[in-house]
Protein backbone atom coordinates (compact mmCIF):
# COMPACT_ATOMS: atom_id res chain seq x y z
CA UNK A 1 16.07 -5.32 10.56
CA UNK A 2 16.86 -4.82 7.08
CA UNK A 3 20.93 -4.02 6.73
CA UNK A 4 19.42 -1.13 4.08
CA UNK A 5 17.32 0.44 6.48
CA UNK A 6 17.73 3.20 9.10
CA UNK A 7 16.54 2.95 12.79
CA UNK A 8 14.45 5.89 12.39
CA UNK A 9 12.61 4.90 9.45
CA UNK A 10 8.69 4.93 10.76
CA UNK A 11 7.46 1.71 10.86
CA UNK A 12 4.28 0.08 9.56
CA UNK A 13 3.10 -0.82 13.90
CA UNK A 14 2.87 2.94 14.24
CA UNK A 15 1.30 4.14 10.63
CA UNK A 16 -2.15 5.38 10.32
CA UNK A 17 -2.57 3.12 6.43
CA UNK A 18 -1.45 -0.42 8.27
CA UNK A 19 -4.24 -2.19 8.26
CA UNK A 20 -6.26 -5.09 8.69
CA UNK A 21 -6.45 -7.43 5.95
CA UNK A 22 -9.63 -7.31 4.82
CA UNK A 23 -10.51 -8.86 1.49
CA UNK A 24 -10.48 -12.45 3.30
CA UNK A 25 -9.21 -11.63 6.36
CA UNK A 26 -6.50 -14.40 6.49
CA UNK A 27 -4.28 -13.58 4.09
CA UNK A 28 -1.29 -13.31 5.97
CA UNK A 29 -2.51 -13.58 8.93
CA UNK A 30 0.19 -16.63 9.97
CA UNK A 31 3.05 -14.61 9.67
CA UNK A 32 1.62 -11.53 11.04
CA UNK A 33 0.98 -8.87 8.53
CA UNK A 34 -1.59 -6.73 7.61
CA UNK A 35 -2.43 -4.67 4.36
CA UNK A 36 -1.25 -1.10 3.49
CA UNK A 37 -3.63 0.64 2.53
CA UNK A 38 -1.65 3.84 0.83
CA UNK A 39 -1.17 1.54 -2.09
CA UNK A 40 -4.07 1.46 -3.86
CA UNK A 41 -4.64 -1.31 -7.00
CA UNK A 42 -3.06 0.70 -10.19
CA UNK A 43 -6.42 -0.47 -12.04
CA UNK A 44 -8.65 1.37 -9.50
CA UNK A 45 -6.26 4.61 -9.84
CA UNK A 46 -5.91 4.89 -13.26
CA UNK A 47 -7.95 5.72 -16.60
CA UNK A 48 -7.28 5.00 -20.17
CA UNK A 49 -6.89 8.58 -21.70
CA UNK A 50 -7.61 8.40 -25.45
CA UNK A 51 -5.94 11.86 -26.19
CA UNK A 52 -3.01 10.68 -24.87
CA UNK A 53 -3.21 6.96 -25.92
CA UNK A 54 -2.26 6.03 -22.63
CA UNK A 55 -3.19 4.79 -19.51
CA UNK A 56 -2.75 7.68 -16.82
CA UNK A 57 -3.32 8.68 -13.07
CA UNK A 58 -6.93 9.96 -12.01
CA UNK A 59 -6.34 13.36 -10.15
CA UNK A 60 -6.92 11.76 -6.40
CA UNK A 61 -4.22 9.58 -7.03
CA UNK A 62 -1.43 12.07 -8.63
CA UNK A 63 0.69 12.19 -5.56
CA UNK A 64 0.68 8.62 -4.78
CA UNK A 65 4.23 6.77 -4.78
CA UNK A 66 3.15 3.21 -4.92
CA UNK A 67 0.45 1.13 -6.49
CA UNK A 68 -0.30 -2.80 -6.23
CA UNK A 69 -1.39 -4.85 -9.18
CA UNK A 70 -1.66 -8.75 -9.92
CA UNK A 71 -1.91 -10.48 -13.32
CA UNK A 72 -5.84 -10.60 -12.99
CA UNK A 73 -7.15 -7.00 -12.30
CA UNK A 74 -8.80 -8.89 -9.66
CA UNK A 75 -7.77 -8.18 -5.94
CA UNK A 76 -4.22 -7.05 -4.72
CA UNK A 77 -2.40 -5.67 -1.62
CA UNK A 78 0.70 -4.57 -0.16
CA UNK A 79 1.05 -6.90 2.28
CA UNK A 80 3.78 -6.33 5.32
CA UNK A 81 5.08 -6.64 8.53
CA UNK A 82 5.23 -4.52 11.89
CA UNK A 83 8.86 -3.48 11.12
CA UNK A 84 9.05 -2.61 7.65
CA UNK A 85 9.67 0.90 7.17
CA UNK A 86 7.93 3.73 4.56
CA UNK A 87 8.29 6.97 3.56
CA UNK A 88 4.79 7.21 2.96
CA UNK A 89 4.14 6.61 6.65
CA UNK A 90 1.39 8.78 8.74
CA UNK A 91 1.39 8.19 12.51
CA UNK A 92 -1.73 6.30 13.27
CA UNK A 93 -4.13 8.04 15.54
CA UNK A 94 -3.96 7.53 19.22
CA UNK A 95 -7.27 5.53 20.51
């Protein structure tokens, strides 16, 4: 466990956004992580806003706290672990 981290920080295992990887499928997939999928890709929640002269967050994604973005615009994820920890976590459902 990370020395930074409390025992009773919710884990990715039990959130509802831990996910499946599922652009290729593999990505990861040897050292046993899956995608969140709170983060969305900052291109896909943002919008240039002339008035403003700045790039800024659509309304959907206004209380978002993280965002993923490569050099490319292309494809990124948040890519993690069973035991990393979020405050963005929502216990999964139970099946």
């Amino acid at each position: 466990m990370n020395p930074t981290s409390s025992p009773d920080t919710p884990r990715c295992a039990t959130c509802r956004f831990w996910q499946e990887n599922e652009f290729y499928g593999w990505e990861g997939r040897d050292i046993e992580t899956r995608h969140c999928a709170y983060a969305p890709e900052l291109w896909e929640a943002t919008t240039w806003s002339r008035e403003a002269d700045k790039q800024v967050l659509l309304p959907e994604h206004k209380d978002v706290l993280a965002f993923v973005q490569d050099g490319s615009s292309y494809k990124a994820a948040l890519l993690t672990k069973a035991d990393f920890g979020c405050v963005a976590h929502q216990p999964a459902e139970a099946s």
